[in-house]
PDB file of N, CA and C in Angstrom:
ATOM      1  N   UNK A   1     -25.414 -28.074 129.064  1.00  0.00           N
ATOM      2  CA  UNK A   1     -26.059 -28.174 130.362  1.00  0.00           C
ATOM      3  C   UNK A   1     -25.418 -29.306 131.158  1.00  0.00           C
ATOM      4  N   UNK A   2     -25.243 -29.033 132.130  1.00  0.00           N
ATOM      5  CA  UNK A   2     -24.700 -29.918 133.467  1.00  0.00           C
ATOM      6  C   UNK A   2     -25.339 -31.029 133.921  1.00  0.00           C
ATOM      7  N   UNK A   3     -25.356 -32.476 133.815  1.00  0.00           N
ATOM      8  CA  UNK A   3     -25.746 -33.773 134.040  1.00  0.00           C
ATOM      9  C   UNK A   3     -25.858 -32.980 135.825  1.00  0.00           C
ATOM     10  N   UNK A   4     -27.154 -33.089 136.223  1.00  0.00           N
ATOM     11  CA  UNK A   4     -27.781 -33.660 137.541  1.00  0.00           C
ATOM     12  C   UNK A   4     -26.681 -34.535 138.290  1.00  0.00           C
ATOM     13  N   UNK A   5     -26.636 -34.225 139.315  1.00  0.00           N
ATOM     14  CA  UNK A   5     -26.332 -35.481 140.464  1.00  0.00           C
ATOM     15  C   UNK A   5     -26.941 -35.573 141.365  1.00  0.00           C
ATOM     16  N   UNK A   6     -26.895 -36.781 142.400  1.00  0.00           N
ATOM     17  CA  UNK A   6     -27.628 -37.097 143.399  1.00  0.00           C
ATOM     18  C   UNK A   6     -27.091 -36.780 144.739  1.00  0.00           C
ATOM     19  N   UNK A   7     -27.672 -35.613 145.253  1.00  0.00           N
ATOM     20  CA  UNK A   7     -27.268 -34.862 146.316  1.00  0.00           C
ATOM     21  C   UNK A   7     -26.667 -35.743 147.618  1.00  0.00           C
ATOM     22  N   UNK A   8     -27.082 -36.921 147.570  1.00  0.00           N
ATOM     23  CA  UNK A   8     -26.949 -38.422 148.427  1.00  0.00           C
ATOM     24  C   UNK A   8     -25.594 -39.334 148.134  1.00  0.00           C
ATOM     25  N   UNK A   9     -26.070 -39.711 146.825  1.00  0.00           N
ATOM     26  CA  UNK A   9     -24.788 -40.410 146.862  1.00  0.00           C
ATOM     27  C   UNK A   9     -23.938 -40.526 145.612  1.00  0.00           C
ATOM     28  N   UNK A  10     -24.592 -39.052 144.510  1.00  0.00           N
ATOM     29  CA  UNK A  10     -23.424 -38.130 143.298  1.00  0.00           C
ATOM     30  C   UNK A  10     -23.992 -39.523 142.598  1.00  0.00           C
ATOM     31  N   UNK A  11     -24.667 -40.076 142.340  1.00  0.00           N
ATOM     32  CA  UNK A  11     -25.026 -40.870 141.220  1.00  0.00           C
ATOM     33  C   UNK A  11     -26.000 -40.323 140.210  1.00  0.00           C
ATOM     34  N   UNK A  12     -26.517 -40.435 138.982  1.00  0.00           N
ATOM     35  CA  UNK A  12     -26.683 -39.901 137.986  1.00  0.00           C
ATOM     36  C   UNK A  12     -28.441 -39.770 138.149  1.00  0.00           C
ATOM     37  N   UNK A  13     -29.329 -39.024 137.534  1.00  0.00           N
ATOM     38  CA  UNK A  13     -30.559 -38.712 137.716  1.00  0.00           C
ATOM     39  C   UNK A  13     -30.790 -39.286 136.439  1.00  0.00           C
ATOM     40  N   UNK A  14     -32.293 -39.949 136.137  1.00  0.00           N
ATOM     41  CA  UNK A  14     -32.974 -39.808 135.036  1.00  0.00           C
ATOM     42  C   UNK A  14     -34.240 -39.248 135.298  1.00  0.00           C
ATOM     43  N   UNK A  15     -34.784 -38.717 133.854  1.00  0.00           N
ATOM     44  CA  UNK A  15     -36.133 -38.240 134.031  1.00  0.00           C
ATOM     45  C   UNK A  15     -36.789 -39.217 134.572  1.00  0.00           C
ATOM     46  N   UNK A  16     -38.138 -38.762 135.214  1.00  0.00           N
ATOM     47  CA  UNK A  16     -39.307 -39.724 135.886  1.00  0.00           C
ATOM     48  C   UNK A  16     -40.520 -38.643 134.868  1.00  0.00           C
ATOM     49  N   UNK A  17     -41.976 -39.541 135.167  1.00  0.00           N
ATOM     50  CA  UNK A  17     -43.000 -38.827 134.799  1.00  0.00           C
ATOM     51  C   UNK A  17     -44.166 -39.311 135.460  1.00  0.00           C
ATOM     52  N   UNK A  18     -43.650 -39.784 136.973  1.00  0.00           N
ATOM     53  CA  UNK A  18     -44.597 -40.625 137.654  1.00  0.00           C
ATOM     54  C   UNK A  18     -44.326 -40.015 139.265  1.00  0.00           C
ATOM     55  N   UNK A  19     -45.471 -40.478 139.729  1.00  0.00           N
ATOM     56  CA  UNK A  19     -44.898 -39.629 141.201  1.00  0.00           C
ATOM     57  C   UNK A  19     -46.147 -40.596 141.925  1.00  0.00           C
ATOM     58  N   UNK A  20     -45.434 -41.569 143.066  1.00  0.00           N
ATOM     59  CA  UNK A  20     -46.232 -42.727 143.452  1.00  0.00           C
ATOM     60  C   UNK A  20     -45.962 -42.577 144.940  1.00  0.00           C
ATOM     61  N   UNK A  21     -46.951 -42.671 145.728  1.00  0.00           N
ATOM     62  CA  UNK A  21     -47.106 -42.279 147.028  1.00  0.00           C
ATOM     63  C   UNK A  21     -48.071 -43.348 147.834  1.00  0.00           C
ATOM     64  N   UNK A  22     -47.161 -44.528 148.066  1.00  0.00           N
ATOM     65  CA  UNK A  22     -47.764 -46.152 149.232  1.00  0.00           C
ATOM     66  C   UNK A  22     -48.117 -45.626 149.967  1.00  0.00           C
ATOM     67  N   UNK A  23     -49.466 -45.791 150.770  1.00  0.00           N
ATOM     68  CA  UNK A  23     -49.927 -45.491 151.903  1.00  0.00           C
ATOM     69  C   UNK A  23     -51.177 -46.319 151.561  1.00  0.00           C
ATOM     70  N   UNK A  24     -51.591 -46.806 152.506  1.00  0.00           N
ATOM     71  CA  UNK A  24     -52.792 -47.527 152.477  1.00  0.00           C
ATOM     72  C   UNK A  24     -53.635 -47.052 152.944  1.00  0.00           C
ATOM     73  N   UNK A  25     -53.626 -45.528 154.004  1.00  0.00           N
ATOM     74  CA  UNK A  25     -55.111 -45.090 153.860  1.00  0.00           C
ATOM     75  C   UNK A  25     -55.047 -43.702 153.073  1.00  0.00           C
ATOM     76  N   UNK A  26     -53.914 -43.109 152.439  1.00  0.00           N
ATOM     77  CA  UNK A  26     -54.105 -42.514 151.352  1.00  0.00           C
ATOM     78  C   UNK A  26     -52.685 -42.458 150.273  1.00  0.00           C
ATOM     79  N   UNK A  27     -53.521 -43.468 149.224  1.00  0.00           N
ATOM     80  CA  UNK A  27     -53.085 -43.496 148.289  1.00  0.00           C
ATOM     81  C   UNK A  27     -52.691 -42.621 146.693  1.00  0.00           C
ATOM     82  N   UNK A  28     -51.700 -42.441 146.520  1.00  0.00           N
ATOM     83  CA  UNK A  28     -51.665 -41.514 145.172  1.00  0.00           C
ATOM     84  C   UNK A  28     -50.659 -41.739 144.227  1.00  0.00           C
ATOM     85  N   UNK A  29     -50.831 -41.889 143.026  1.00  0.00           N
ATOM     86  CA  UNK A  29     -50.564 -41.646 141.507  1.00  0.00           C
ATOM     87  C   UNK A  29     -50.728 -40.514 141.044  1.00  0.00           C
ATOM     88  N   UNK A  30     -49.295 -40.086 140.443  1.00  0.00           N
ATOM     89  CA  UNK A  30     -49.940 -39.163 139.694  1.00  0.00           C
ATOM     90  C   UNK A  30     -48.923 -38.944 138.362  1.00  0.00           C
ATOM     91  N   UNK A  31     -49.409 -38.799 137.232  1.00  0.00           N
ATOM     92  CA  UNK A  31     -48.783 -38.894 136.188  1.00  0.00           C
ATOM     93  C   UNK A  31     -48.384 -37.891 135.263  1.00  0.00           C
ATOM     94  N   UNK A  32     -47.482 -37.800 134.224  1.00  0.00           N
ATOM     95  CA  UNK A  32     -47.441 -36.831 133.554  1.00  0.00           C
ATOM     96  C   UNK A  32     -47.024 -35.850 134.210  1.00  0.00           C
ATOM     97  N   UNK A  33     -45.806 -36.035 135.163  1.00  0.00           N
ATOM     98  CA  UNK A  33     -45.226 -34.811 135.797  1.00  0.00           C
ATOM     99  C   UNK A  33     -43.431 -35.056 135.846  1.00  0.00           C
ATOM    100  N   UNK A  34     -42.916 -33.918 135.739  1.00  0.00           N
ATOM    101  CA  UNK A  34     -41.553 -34.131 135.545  1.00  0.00           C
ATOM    102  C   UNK A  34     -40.580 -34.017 137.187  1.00  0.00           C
ATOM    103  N   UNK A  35     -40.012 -35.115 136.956  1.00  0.00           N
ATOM    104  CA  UNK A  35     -38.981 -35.360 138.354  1.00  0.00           C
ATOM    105  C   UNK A  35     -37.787 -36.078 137.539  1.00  0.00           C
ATOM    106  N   UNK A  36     -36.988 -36.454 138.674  1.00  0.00           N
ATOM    107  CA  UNK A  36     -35.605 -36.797 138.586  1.00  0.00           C
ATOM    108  C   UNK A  36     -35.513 -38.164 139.391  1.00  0.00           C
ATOM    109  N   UNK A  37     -35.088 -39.525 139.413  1.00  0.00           N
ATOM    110  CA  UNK A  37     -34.832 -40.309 140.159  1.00  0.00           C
ATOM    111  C   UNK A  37     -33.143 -40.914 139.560  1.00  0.00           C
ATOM    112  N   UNK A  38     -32.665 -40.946 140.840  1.00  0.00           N
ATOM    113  CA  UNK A  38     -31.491 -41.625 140.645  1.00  0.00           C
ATOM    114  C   UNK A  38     -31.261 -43.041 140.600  1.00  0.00           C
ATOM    115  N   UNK A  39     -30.138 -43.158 139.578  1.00  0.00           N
ATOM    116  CA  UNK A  39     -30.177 -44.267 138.772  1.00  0.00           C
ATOM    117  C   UNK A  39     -29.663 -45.005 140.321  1.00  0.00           C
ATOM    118  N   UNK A  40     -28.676 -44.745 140.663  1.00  0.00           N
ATOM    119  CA  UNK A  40     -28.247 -45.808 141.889  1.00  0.00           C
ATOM    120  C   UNK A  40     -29.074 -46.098 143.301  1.00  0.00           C
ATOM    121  N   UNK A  41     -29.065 -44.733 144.410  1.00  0.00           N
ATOM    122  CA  UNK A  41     -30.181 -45.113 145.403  1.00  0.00           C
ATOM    123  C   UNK A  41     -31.562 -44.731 145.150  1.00  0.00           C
ATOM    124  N   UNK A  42     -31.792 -44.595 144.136  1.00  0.00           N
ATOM    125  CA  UNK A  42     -33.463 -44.337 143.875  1.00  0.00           C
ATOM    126  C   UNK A  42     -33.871 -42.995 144.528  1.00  0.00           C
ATOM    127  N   UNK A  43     -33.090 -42.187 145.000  1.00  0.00           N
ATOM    128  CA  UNK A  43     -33.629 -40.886 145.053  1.00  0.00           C
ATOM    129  C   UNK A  43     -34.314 -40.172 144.491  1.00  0.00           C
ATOM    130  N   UNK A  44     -35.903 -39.893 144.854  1.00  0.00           N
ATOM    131  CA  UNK A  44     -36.496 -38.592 143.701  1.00  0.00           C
ATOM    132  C   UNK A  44     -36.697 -37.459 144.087  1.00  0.00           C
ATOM    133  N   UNK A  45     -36.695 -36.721 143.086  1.00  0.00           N
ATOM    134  CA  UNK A  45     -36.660 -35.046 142.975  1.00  0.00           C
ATOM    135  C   UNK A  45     -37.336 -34.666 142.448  1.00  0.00           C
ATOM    136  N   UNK A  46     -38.031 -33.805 142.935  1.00  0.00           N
ATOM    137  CA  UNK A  46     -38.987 -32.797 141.888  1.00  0.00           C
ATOM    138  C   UNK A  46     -39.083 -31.387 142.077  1.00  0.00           C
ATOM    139  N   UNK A  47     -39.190 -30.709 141.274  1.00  0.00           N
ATOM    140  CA  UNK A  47     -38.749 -28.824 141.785  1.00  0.00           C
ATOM    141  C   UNK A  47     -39.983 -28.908 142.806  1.00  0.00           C
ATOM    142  N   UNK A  48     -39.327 -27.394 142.896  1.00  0.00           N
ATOM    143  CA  UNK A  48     -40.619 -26.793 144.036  1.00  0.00           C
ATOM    144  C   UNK A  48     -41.904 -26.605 143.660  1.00  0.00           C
ATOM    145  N   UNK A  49     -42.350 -26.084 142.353  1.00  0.00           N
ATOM    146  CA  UNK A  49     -43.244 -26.150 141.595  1.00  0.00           C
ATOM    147  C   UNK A  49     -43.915 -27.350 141.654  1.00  0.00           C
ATOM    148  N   UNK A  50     -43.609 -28.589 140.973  1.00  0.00           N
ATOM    149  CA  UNK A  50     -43.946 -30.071 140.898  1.00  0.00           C
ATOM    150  C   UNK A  50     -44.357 -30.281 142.396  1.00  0.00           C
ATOM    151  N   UNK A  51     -43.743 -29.912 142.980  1.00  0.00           N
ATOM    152  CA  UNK A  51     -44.031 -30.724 144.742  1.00  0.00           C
ATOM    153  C   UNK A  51     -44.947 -29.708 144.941  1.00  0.00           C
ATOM    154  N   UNK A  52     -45.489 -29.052 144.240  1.00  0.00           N
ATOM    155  CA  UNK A  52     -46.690 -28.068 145.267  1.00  0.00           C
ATOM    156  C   UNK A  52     -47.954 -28.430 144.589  1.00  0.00           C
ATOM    157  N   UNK A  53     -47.617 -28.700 143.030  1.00  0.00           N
ATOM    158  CA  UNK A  53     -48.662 -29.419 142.796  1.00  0.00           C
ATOM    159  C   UNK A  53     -49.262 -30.587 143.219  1.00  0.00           C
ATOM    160  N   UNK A  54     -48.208 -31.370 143.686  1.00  0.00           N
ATOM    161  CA  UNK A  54     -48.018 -32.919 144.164  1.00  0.00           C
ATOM    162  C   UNK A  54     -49.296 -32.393 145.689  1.00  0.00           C
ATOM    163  N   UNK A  55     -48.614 -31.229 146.051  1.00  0.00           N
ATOM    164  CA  UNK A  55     -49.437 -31.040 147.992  1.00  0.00           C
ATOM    165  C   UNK A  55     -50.620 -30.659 147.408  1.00  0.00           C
ATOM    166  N   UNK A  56     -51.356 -29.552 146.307  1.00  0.00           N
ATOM    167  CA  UNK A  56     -52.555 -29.664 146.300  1.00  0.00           C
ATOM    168  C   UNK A  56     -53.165 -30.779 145.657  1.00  0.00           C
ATOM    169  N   UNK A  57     -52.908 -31.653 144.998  1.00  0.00           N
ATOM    170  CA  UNK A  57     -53.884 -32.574 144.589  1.00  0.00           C
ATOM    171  C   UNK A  57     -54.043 -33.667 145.524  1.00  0.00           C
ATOM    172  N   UNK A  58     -52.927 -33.782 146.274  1.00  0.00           N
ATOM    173  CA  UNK A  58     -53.577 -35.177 147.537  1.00  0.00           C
ATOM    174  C   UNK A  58     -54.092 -34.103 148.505  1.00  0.00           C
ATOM    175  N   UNK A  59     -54.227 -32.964 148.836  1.00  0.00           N
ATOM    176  CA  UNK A  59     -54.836 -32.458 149.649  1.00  0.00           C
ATOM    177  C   UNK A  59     -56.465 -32.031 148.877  1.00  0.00           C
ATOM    178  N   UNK A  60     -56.692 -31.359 147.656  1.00  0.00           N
ATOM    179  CA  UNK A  60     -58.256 -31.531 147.051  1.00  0.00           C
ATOM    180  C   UNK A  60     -58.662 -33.220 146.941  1.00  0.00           C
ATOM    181  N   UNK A  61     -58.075 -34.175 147.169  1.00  0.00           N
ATOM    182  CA  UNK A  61     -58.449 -35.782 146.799  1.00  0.00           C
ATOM    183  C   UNK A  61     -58.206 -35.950 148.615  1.00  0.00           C
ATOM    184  N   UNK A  62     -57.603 -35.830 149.603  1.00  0.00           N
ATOM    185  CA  UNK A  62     -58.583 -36.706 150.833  1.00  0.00           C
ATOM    186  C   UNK A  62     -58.508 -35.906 151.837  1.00  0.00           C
ATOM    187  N   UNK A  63     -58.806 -33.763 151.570  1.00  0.00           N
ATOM    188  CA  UNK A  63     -58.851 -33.252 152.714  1.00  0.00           C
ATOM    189  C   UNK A  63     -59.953 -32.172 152.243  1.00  0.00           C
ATOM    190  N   UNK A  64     -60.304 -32.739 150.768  1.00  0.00           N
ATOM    191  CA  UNK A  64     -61.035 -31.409 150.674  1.00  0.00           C
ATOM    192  C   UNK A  64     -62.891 -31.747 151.352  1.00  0.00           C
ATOM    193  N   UNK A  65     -62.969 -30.567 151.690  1.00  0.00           N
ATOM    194  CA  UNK A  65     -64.304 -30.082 152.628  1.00  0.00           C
ATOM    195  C   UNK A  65     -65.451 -30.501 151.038  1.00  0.00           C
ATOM    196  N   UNK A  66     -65.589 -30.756 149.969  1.00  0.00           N
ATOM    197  CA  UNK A  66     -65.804 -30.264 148.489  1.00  0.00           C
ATOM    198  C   UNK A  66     -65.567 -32.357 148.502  1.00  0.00           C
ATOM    199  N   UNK A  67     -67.463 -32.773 148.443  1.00  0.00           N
ATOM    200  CA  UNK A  67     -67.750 -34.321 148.173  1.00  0.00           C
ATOM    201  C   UNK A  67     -68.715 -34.449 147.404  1.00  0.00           C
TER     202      UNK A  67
END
């Protein structure tokens, strides 16, 4: 299998299992999920899958109608 590169700047990916989202009026962690961050500019990646999970859980945590 083919070592990942970083679509940015061809530097090398490692696994992540964290997916951290600064915002101070909505904040999110979320753990135990598989991405890619690059070792040099810190680029992260996560399939399409991962990122849709990523959109429903901050959207059921500060848009859901459901308190």
């Amino acid at each position: 299998m083919e070592e990942l590169k970083c679509p940015y700047c061809h530097g090398n990916f490692k696994e992540v299992s964290q997916y951290v989202y600064n915002n101070e009026k909505y904040p999110l962690v979320i753990d135990n999920i598989k991405g890619y961050q690059c070792e040099f500019c810190s680029e992260i990646y996560f399939s399409h899958d991962v990122t849709k999970q990523i959109e429903k859980v901050f959207k059921e945590k500060y848009f859901s109608t459901k308190k």
